[in-house]
C-alpha atoms as a PDB file:
ATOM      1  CA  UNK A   1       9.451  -5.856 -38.295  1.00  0.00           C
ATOM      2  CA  UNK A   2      12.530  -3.990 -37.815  1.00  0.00           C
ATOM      3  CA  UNK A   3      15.289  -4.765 -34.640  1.00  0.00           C
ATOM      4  CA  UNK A   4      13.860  -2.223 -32.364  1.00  0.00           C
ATOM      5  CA  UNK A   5      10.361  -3.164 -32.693  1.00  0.00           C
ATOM      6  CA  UNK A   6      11.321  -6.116 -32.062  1.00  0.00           C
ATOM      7  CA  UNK A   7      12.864  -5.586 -28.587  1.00  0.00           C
ATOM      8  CA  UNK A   8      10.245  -3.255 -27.985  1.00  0.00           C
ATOM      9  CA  UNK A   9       7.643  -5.605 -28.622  1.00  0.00           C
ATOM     10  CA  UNK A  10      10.330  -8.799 -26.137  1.00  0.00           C
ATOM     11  CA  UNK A  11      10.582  -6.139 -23.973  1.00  0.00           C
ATOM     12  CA  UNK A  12       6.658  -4.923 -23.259  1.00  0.00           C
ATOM     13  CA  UNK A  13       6.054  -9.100 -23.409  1.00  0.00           C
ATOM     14  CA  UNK A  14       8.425  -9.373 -20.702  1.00  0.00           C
ATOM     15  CA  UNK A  15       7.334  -6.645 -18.647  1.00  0.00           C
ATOM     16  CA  UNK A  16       4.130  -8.182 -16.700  1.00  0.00           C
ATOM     17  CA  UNK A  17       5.500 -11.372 -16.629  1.00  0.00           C
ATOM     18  CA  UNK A  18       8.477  -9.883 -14.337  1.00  0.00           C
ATOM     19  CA  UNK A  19       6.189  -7.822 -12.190  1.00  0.00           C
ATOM     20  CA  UNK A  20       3.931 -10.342 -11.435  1.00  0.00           C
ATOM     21  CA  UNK A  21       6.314 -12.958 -10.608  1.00  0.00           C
ATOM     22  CA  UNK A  22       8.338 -10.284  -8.393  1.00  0.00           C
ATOM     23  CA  UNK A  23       4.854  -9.312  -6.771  1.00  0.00           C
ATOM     24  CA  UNK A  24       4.387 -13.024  -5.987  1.00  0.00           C
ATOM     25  CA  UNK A  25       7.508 -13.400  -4.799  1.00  0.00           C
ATOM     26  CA  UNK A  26       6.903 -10.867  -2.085  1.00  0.00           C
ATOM     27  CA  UNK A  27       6.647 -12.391   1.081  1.00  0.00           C
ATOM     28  CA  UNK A  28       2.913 -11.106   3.385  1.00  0.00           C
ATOM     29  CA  UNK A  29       4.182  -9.018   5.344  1.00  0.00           C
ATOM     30  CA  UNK A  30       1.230  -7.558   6.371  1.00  0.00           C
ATOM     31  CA  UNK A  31       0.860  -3.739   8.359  1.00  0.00           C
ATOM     32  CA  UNK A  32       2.494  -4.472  11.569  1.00  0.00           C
ATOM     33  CA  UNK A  33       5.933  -2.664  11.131  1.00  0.00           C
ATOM     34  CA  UNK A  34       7.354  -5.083  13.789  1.00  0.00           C
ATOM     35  CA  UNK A  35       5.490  -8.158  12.586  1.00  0.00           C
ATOM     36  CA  UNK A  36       6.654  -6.847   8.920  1.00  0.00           C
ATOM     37  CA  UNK A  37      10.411  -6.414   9.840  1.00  0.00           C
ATOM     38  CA  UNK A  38      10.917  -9.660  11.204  1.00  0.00           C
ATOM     39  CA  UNK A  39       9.287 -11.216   7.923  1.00  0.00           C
ATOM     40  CA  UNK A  40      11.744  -9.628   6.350  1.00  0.00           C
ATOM     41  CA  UNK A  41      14.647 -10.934   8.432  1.00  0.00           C
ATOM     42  CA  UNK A  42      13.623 -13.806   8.131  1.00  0.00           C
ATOM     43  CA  UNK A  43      12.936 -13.796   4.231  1.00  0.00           C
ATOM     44  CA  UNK A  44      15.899 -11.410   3.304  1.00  0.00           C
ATOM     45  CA  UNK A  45      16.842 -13.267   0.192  1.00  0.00           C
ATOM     46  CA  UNK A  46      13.302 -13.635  -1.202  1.00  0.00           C
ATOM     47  CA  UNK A  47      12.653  -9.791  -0.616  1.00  0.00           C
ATOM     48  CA  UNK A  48      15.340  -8.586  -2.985  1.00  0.00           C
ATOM     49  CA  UNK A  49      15.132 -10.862  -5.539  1.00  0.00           C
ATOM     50  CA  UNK A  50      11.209  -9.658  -5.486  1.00  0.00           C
ATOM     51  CA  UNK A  51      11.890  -6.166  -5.130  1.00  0.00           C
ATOM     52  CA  UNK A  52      14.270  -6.806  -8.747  1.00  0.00           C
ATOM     53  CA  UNK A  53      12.199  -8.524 -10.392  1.00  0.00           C
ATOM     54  CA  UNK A  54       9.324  -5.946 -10.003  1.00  0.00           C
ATOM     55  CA  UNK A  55      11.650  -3.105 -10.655  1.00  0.00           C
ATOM     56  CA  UNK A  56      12.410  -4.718 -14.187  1.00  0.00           C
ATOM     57  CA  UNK A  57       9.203  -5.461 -15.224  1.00  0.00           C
ATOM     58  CA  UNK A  58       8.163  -1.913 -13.628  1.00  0.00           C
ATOM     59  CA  UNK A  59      10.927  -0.229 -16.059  1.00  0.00           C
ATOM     60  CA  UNK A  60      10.100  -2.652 -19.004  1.00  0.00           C
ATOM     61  CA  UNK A  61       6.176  -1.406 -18.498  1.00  0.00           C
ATOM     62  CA  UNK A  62       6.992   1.887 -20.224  1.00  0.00           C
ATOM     63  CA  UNK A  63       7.240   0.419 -23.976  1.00  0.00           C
ATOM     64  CA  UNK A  64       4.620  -1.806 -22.869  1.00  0.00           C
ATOM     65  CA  UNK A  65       2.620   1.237 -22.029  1.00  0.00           C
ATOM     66  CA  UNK A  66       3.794   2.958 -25.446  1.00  0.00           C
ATOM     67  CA  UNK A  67       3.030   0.090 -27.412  1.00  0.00           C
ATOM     68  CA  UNK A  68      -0.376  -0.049 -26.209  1.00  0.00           C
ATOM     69  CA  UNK A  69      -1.309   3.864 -26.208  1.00  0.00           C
ATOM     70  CA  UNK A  70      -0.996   3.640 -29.957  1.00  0.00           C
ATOM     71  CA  UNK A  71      -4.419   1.591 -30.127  1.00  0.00           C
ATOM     72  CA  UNK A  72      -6.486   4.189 -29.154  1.00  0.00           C
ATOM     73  CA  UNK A  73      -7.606   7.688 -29.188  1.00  0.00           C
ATOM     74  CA  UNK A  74      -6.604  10.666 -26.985  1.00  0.00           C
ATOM     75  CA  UNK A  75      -8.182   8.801 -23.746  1.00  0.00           C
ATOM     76  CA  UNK A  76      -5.944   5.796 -23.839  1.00  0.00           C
ATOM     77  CA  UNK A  77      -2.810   8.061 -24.462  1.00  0.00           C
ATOM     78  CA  UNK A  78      -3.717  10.053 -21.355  1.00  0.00           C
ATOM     79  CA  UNK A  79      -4.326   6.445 -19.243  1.00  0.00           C
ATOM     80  CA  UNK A  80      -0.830   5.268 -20.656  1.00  0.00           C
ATOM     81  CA  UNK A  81       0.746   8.680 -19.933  1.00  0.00           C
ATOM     82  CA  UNK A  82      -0.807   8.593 -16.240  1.00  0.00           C
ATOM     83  CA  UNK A  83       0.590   5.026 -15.928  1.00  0.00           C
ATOM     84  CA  UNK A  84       4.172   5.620 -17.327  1.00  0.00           C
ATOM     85  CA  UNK A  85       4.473   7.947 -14.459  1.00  0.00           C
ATOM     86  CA  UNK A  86       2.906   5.542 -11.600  1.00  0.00           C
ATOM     87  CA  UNK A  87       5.288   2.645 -13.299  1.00  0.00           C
ATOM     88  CA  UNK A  88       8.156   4.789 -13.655  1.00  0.00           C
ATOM     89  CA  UNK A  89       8.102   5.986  -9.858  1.00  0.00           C
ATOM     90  CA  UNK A  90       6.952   2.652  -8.561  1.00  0.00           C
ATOM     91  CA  UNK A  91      10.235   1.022 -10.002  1.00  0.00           C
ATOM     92  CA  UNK A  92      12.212   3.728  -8.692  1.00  0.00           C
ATOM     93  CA  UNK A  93      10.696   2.929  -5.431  1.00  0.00           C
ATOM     94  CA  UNK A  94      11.001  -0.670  -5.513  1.00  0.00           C
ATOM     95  CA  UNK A  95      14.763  -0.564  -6.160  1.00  0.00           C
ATOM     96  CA  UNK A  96      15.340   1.987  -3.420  1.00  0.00           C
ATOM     97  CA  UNK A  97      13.119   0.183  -0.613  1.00  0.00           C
ATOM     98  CA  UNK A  98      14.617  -3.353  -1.721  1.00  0.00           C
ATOM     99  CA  UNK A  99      17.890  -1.972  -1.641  1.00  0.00           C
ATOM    100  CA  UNK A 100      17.352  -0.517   2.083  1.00  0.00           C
ATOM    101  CA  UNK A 101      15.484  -3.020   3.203  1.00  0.00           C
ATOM    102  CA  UNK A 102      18.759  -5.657   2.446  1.00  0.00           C
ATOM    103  CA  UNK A 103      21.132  -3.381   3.765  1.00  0.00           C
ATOM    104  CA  UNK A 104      18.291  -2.676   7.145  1.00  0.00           C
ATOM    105  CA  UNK A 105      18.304  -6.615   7.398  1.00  0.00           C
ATOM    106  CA  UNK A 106      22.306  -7.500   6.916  1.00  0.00           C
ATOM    107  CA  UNK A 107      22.915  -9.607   9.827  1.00  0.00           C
ATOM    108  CA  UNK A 108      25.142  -8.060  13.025  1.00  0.00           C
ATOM    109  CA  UNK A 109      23.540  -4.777  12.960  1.00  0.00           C
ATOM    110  CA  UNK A 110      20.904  -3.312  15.234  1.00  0.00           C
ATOM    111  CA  UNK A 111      17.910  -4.608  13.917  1.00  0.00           C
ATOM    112  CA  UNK A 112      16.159  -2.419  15.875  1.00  0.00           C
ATOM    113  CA  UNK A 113      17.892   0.957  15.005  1.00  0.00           C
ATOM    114  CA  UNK A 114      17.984   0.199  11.383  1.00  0.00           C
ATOM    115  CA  UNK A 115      14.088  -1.038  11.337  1.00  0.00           C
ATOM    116  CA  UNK A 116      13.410   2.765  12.249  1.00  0.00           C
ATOM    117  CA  UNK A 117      15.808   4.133   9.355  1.00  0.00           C
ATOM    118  CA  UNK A 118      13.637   1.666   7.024  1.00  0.00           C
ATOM    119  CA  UNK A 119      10.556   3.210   7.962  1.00  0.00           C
ATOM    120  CA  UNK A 120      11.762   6.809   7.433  1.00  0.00           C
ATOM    121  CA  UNK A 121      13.142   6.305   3.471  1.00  0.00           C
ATOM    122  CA  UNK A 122       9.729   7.727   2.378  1.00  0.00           C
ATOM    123  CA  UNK A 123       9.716  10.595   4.944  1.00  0.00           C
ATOM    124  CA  UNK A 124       9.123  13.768   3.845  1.00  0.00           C
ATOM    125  CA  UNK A 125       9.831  16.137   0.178  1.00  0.00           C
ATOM    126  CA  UNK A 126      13.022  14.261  -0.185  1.00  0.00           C
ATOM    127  CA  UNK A 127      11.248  10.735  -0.086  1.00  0.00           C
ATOM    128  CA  UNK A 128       8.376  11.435  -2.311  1.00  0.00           C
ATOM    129  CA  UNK A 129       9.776   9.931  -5.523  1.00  0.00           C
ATOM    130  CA  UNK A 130       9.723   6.472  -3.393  1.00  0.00           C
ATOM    131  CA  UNK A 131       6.189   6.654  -1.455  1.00  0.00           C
ATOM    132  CA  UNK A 132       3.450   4.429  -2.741  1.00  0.00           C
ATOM    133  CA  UNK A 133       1.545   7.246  -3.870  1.00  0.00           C
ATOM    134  CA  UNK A 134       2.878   5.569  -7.560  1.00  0.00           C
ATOM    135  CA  UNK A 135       0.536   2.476  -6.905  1.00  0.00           C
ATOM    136  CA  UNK A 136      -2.832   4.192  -7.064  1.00  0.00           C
ATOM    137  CA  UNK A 137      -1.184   6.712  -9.783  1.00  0.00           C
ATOM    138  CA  UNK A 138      -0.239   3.839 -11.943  1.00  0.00           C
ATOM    139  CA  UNK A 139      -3.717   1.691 -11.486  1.00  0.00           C
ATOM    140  CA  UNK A 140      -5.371   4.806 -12.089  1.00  0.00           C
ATOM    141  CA  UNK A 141      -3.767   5.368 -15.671  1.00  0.00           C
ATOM    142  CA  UNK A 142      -4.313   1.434 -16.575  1.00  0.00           C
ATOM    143  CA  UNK A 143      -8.332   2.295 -15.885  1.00  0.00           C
ATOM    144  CA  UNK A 144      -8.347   5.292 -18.069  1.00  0.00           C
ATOM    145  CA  UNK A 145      -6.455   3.410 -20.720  1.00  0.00           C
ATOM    146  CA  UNK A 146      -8.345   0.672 -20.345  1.00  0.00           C
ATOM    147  CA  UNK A 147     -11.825   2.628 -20.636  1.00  0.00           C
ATOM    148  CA  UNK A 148     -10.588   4.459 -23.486  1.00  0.00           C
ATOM    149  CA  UNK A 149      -9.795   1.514 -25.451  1.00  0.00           C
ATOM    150  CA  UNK A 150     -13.324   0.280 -24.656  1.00  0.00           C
ATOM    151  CA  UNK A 151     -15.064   3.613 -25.847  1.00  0.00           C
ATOM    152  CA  UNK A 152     -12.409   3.342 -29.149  1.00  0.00           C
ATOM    153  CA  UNK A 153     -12.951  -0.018 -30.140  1.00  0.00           C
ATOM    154  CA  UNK A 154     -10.131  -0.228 -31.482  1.00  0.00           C
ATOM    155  CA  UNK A 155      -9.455  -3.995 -29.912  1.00  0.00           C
ATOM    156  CA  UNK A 156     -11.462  -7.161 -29.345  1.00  0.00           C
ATOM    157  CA  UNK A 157     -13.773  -6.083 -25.957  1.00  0.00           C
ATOM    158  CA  UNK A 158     -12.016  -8.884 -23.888  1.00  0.00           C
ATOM    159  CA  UNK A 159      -8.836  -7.268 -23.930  1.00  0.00           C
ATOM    160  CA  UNK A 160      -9.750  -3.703 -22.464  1.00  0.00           C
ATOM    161  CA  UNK A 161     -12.368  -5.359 -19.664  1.00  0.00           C
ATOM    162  CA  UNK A 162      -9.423  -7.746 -19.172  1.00  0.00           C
ATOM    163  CA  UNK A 163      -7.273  -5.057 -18.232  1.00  0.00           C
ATOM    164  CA  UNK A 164      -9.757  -3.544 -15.949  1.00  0.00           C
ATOM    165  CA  UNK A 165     -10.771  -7.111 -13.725  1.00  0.00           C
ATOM    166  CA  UNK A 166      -6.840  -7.204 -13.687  1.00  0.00           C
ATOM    167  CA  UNK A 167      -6.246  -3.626 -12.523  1.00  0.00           C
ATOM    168  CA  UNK A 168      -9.048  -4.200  -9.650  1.00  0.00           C
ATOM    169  CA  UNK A 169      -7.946  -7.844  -8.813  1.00  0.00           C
ATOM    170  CA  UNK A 170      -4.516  -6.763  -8.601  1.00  0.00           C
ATOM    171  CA  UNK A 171      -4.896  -3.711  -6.450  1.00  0.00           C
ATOM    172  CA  UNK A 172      -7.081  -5.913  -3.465  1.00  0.00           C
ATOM    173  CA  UNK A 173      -5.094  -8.683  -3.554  1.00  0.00           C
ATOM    174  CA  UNK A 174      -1.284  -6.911  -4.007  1.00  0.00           C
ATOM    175  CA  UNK A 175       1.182  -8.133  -0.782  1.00  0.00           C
ATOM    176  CA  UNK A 176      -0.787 -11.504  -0.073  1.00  0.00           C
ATOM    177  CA  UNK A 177       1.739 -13.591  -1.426  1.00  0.00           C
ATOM    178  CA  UNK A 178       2.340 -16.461  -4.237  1.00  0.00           C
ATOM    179  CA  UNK A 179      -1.622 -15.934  -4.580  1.00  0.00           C
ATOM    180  CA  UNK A 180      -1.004 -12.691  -6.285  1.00  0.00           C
ATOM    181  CA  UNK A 181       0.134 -15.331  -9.207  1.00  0.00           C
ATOM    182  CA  UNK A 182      -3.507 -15.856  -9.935  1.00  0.00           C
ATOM    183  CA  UNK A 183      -4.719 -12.968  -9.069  1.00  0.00           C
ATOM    184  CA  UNK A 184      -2.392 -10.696 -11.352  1.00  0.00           C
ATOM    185  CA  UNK A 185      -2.455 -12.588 -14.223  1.00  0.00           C
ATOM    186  CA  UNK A 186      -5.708 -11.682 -15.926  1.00  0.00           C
ATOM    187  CA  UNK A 187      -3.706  -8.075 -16.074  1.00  0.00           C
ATOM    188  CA  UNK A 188       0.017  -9.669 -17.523  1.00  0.00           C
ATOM    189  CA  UNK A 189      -2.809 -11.506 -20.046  1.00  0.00           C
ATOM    190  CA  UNK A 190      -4.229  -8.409 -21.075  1.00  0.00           C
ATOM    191  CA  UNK A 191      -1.215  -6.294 -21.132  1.00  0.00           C
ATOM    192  CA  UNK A 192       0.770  -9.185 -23.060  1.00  0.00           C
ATOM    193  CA  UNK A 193      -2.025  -9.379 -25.656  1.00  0.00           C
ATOM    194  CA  UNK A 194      -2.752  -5.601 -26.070  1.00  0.00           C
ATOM    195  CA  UNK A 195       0.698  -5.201 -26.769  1.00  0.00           C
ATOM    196  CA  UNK A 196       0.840  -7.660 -29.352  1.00  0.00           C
ATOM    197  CA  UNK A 197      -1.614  -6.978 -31.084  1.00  0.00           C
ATOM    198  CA  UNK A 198      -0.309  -3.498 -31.400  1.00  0.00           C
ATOM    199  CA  UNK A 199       3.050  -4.333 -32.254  1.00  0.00           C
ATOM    200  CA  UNK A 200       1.568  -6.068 -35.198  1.00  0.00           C
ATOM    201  CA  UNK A 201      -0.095  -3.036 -36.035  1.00  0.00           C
ATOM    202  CA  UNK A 202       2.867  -1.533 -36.106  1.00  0.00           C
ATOM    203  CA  UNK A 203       4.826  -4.125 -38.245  1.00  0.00           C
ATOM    204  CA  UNK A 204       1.837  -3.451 -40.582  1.00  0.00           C
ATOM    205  CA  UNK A 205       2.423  -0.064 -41.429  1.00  0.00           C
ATOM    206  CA  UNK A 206       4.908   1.011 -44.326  1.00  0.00           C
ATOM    207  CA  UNK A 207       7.851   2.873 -43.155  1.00  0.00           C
ATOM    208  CA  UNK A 208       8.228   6.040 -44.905  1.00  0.00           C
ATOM    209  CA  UNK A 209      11.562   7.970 -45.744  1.00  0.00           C
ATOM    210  CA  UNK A 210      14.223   7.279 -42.992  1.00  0.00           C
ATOM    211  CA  UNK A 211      11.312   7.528 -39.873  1.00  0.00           C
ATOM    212  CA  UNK A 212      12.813   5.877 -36.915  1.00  0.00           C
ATOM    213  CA  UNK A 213       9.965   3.564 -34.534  1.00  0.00           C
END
């Protein structure tokens, strides 16, 4: 296997375990934008170092997401082209809301002007790149992946259905805390084994004239 398959392959192993352990690293702070602000006073240093950590594995997602589109047929490229963008905006997001929300928490300032600046980052044309509509985008593109690797058979059945009880588990249970440990993991599992098994597949192949991976 040559260097860059290599770090593609680190770096799409990496990739779920940093987003999961950012996302349970996020403290509850529930829909109460009061209730949720003083969470984050109160938890300022465990919010950014969340908000990084997901970013990363976010970013790291897209050669994750490459690795595994190569598995399957024209569905699963679709679901891993749907998903690049959802990953690629939700990491953009995360960085920009984690970075507000330390600089909307730094202490002598008034909490209660800057609480309404936090709430207004997403406001608008201008914050579209950073609203959450990347969330449902990016779960949507792991389900059409997911289903097209179960119509291709291209991989053991557990891995694809694995995805799938990960995507749904992880969408009903994301914000609830450390639980999201548990709950996430049957999706780093699959991802982590999907893209494995495909950089193997990769390895496999015979490089041909001076092709670049």
């Amino acid at each position: 296997m040559t260097h860059s398959r290599v770090l593609i392959l680190a770096a799409a192993i990496a990739a779920p375990i940093l987003f999961v352990a950012g996302q349970a690293l996020l403290p509850a702070l529930g829909r109460d934008a009061d209730t949720a602000f003083a969470l984050m006073l109160e938890h300022r240093d465990q919010l950014i170092v969340s908000r990084l950590l997901t970013t990363a594995g976010a970013f790291l997602l897209l050669p994750a997401l490459w690795l595994v589109s190569t598995l399957g047929g024209r569905v699963t490229r679709v679901g891993g082209v749907i998903a690049g963008v959802g990953t690629f905006f939700n990491a953009v997001s995360q960085v920009v809301q984690g970075y507000a929300a330390w600089a909307a928490t730094s202490p002598g300032l008034d909490h209660a002007a800057t609480m309404q600046i936090l709430l207004r980052v997403d406001e608008g044309v201008v914050g579209l790149p950073v609203g959450y509509w990347s969330v449902p985008v990016f779960g949507l593109g792991l389900v059409i992946l997911g289903v097209g690797l179960l119509v291709s058979r291209s991989v053991p059945w557990w891995m694809p259905a694995l995805l799938l009880i990960g995507v749904v588990a992880a969408f009903f249970t994301a914000g609830l805390g450390p639980i999201v440990a548990v709950t996430q993991a049957p999706l780093a599992v699959a991802l982590i084994a999907l893209a494995t098994r495909a950089g193997s597949a990769l390895a496999a192949k015979p490089r041909s004239g001076h092709a670049v991976v």
